[in-house]
N, C-alpha and C. Protein backbone atom coordinates (compact mmCIF):
# COMPACT_ATOMS: atom_id res chain seq x y z
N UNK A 1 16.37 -6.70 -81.17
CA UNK A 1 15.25 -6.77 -80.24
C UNK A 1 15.11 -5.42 -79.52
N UNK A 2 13.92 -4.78 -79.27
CA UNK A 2 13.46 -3.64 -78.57
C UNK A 2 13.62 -3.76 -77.75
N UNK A 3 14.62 -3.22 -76.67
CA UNK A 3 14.15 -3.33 -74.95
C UNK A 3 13.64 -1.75 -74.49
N UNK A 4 12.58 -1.58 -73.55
CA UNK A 4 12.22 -0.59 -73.07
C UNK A 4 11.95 -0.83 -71.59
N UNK A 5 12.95 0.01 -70.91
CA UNK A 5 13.53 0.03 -69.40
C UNK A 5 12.86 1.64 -69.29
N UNK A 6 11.69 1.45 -67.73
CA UNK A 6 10.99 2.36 -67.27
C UNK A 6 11.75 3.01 -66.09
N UNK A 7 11.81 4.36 -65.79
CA UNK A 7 11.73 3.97 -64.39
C UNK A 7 11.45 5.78 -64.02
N UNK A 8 11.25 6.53 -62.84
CA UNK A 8 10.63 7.63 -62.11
C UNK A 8 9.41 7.40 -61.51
N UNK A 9 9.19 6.51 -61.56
CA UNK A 9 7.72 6.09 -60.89
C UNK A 9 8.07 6.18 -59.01
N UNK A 10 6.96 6.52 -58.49
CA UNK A 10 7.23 6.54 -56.96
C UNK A 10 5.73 6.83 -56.26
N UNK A 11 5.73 7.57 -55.19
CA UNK A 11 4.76 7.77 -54.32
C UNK A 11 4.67 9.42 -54.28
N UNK A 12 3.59 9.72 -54.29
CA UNK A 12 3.67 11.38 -54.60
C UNK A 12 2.18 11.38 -54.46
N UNK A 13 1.87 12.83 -53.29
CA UNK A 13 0.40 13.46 -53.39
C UNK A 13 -0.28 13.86 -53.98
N UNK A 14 -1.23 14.19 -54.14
CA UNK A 14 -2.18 14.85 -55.05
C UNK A 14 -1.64 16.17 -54.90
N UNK A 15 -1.73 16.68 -56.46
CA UNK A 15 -1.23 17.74 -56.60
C UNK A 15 0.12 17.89 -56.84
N UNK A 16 0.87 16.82 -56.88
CA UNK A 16 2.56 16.56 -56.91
C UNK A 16 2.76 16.15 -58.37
N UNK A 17 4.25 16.32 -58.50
CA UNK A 17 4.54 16.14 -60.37
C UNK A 17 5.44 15.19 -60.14
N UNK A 18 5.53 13.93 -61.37
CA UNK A 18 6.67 12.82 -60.95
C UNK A 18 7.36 13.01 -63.12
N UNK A 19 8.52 13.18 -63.08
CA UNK A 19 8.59 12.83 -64.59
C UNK A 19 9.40 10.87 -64.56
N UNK A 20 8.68 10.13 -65.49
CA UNK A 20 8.77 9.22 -65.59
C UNK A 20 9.92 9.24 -67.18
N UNK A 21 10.72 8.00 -66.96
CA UNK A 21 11.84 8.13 -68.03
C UNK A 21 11.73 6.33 -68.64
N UNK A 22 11.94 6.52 -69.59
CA UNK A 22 11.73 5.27 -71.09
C UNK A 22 13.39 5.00 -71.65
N UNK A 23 14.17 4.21 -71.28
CA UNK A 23 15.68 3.78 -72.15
C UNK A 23 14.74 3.39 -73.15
N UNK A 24 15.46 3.62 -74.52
CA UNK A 24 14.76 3.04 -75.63
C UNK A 24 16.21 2.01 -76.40
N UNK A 25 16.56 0.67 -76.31
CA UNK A 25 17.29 0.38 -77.54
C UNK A 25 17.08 -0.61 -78.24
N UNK A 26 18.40 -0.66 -79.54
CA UNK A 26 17.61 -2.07 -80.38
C UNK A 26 16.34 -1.63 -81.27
N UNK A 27 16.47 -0.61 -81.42
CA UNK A 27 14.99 0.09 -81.79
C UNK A 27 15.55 0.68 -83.26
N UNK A 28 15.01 -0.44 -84.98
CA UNK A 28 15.51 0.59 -85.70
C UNK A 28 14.76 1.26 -86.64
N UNK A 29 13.46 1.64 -86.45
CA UNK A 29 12.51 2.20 -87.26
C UNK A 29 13.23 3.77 -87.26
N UNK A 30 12.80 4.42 -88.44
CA UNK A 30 13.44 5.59 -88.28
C UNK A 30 11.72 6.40 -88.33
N UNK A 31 11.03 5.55 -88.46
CA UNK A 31 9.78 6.25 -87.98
C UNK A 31 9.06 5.44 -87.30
N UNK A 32 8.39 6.25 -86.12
CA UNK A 32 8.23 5.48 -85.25
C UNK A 32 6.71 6.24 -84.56
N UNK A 33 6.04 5.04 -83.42
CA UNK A 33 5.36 5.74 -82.08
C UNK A 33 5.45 5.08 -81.05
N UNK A 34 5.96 5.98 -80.21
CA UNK A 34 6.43 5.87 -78.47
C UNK A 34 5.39 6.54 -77.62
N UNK A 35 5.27 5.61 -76.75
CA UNK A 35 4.08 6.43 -75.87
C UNK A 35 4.32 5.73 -74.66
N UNK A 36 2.91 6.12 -73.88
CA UNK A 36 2.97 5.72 -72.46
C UNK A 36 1.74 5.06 -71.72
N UNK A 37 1.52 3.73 -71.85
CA UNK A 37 0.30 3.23 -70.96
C UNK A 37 0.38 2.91 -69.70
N UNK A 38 -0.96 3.10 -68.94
CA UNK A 38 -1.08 2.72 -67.67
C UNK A 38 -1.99 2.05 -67.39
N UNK A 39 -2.03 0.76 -66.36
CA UNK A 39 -2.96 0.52 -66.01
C UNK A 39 -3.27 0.52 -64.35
N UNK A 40 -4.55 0.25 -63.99
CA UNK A 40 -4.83 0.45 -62.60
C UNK A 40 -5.60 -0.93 -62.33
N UNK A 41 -5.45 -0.93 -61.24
CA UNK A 41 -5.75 -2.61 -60.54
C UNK A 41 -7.12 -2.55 -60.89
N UNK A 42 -7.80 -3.76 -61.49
CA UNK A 42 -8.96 -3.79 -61.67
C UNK A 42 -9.63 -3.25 -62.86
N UNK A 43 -8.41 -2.60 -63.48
CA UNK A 43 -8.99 -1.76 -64.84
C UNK A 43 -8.70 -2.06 -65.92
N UNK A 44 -8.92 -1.84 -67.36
CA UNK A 44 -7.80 -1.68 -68.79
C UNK A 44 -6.79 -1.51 -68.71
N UNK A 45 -6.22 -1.94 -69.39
CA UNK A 45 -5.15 -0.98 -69.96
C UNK A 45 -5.65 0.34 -70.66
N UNK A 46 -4.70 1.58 -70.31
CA UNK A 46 -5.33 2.34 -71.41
C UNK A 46 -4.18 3.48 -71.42
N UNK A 47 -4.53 3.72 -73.01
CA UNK A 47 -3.26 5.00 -73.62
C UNK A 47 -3.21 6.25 -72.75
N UNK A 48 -2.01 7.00 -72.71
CA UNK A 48 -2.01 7.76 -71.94
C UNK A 48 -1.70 9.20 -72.63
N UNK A 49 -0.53 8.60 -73.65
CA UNK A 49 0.31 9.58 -74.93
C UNK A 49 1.05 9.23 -75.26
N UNK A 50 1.55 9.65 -76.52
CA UNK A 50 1.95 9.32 -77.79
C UNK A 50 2.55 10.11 -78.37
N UNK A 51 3.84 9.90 -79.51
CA UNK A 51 4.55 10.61 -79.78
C UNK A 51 5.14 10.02 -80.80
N UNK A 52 4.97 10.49 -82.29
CA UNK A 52 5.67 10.51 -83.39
C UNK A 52 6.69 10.65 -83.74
N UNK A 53 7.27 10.37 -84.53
CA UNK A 53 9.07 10.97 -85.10
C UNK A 53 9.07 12.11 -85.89
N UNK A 54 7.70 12.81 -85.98
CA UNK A 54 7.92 13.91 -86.46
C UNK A 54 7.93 15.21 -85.03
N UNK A 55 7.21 14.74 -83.91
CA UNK A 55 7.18 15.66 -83.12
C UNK A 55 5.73 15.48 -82.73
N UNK A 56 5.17 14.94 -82.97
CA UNK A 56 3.64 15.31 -82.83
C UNK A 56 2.93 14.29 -82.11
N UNK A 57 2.46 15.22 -80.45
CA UNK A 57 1.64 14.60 -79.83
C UNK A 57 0.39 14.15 -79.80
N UNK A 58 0.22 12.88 -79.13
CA UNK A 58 -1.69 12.66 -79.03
C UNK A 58 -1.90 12.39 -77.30
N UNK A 59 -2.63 12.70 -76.57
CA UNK A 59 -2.83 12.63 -75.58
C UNK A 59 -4.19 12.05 -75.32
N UNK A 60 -4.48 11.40 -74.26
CA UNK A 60 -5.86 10.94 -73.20
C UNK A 60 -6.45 12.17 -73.28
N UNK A 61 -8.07 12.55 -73.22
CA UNK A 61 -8.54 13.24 -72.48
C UNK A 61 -8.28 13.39 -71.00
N UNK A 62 -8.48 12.73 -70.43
CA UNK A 62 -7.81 12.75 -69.03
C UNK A 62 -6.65 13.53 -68.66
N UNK A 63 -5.74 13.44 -69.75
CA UNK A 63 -4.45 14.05 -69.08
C UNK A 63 -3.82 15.01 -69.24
N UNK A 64 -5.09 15.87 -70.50
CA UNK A 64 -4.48 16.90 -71.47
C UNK A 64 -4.36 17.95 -70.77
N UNK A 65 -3.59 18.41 -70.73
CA UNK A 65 -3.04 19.91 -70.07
C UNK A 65 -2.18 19.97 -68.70
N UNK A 66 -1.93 18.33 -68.69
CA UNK A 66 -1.44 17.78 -67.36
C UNK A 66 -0.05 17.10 -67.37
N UNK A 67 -0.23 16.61 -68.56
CA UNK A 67 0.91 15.43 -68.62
C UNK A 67 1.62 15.99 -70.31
N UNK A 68 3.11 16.02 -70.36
CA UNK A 68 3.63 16.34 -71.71
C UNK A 68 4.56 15.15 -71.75
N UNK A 69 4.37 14.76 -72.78
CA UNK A 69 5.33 13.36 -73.80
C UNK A 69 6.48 14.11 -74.33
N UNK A 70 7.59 13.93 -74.29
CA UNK A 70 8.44 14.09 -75.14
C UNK A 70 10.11 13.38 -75.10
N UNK A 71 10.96 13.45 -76.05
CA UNK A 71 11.73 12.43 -76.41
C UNK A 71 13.29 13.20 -76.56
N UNK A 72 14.16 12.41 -75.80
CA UNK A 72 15.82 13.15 -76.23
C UNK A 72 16.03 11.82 -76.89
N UNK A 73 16.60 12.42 -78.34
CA UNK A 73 16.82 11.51 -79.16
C UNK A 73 18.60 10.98 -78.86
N UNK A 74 19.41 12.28 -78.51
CA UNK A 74 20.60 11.95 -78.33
C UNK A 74 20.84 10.74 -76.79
N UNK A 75 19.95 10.88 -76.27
CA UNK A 75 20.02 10.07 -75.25
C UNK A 75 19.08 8.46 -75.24
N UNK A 76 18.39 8.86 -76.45
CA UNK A 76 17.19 7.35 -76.85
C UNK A 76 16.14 7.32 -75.69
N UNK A 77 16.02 8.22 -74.94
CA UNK A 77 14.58 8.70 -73.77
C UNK A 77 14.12 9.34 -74.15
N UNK A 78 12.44 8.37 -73.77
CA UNK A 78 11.06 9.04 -73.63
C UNK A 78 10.84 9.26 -72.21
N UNK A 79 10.26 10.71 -72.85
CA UNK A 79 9.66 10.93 -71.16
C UNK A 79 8.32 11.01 -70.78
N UNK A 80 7.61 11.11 -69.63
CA UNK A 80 6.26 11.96 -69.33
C UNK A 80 6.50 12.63 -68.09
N UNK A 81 6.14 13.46 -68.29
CA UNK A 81 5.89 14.67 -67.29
C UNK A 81 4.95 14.85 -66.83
N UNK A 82 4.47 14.26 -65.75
CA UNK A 82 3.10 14.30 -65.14
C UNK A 82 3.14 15.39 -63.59
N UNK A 83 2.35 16.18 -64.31
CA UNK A 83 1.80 17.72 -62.74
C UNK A 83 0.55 17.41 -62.88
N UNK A 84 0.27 18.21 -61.88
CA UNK A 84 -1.23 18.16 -60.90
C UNK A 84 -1.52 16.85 -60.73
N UNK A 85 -0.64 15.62 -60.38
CA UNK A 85 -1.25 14.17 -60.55
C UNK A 85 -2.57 13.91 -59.28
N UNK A 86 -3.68 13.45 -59.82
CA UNK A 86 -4.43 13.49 -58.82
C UNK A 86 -4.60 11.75 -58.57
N UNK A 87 -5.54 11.60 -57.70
CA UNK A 87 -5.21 9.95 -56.98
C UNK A 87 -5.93 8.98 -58.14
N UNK A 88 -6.75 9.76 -59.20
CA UNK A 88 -6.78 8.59 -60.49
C UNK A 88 -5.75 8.34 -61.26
N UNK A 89 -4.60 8.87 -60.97
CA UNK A 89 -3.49 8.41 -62.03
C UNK A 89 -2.71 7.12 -61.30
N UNK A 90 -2.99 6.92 -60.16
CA UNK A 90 -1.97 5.81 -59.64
C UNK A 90 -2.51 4.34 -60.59
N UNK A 91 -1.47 4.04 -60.89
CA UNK A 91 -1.62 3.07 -62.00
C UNK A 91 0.09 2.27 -62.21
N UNK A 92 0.28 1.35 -62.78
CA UNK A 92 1.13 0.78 -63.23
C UNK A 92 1.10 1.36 -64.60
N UNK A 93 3.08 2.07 -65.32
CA UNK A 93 2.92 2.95 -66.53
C UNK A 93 3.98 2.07 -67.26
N UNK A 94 3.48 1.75 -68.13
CA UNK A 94 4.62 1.13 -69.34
C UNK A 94 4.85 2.37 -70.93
N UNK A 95 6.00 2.16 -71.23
CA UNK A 95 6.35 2.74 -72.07
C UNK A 95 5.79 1.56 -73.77
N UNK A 96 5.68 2.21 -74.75
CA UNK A 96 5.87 1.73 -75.48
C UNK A 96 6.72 1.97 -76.78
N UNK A 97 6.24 1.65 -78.25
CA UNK A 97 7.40 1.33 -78.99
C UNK A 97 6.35 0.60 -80.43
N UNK A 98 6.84 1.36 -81.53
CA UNK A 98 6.06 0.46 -82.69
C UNK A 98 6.45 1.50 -83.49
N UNK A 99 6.67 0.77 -84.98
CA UNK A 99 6.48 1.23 -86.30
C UNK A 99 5.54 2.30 -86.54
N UNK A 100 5.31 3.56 -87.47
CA UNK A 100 4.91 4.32 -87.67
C UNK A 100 4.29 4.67 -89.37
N UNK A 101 3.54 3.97 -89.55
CA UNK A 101 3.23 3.96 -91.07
C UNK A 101 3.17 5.65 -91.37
N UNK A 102 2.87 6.75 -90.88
CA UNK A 102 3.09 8.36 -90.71
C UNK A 102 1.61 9.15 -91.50
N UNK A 103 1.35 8.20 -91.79
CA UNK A 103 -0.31 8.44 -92.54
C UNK A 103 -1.25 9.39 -91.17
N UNK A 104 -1.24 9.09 -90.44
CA UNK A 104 -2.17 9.50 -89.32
C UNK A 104 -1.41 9.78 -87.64
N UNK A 105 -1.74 9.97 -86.78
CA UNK A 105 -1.31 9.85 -85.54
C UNK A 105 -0.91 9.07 -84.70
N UNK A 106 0.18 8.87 -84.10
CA UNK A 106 -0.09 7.98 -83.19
C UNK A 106 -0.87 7.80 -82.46
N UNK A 107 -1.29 6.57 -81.99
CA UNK A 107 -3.24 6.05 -82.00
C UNK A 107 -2.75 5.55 -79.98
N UNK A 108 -3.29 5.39 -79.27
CA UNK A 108 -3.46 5.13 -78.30
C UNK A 108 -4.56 3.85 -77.69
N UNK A 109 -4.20 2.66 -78.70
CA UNK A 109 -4.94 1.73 -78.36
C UNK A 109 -4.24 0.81 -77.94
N UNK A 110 -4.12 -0.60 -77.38
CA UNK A 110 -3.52 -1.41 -76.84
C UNK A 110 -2.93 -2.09 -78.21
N UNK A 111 -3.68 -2.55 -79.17
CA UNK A 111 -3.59 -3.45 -80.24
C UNK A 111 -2.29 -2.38 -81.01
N UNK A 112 -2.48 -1.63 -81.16
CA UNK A 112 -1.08 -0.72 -82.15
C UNK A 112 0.41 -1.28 -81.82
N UNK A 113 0.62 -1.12 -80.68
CA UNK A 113 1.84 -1.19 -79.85
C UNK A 113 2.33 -2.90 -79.49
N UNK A 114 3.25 -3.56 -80.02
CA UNK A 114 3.74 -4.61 -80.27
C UNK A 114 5.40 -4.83 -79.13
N UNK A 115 5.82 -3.86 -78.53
CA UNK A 115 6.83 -3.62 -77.76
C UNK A 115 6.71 -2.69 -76.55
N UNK A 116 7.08 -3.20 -75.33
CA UNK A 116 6.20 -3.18 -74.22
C UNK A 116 7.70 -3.45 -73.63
N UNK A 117 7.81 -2.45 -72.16
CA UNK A 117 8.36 -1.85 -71.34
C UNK A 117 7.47 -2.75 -69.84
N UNK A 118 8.65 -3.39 -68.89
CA UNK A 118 8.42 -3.93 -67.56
C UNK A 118 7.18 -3.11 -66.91
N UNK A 119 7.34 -1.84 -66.92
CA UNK A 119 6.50 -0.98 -65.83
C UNK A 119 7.07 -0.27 -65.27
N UNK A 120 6.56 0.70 -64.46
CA UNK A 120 6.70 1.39 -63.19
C UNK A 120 5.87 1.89 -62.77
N UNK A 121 5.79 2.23 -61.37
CA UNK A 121 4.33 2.12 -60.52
C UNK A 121 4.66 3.63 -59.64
N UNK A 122 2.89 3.97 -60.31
CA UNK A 122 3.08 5.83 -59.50
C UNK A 122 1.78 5.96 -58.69
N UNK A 123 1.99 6.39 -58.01
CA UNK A 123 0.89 5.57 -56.81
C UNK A 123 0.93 7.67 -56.57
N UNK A 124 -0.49 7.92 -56.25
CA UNK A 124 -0.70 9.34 -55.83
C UNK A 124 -2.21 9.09 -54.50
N UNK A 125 -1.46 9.84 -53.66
CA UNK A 125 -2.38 9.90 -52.68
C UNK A 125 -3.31 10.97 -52.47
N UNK A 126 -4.39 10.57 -51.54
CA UNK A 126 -5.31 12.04 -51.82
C UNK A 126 -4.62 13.16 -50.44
């Protein structure tokens, strides 16, 4: 069974950086996509970024040049690295977790992702 345990989430201003961290175990695809959704009260769910087992990111418009995905394999953590967070990112962020057919990118839709992380909540003020 997949478990995915979130946690760096907190309270931070606009303009402040929080890196958020993903335990990954139980996990035995040797190809894979890990990413990061968030949602906000009243809203979707929606993809944030994504990350292959080859290395290769997909990101939100929203977050590109803002937020970097990446993974210590010796440690089984995903991360995100979120700077310049401005007060649209406060959201509830789950990690995810799924098989990787390697044909294409990891995709950033709700329906892809079958393994799902509690949350953690990053709240940015103006």
């Amino acid at each position: 069974e997949v478990q995915l345990v979130e946690s760096g989430g907190g309270s931070v201003q606009a303009g402040g950086s929080l890196r958020l961290s993903c335990e990954v175990s139980g996990y035995t695809y040797s190809s894979y996509c890990m990413g990061w959704f968030r949602q906000a009260p009243g809203k979707d769910r929606e993809g944030v970024a994504a990350l292959d087992s080859d290395g290769d990111a997909n990101y939100a418009d929203s977050v590109k040049g803002r937020f970097t995905i990446s993974k210590d394999n010796a440690k089984n953590t995903l991360y995100l690295q979120m700077n310049s967070l401005k007060p649209d990112d406060t959201a509830m962020y789950y990690c995810v977790a799924e098989g990787w057919a390697g044909y294409r990118m990891c995709g950033l839709e709700v329906w892809e992702y079958n393994n799902w992380g509690q949350g953690t909540q990053v709240t940015v003020s103006s």
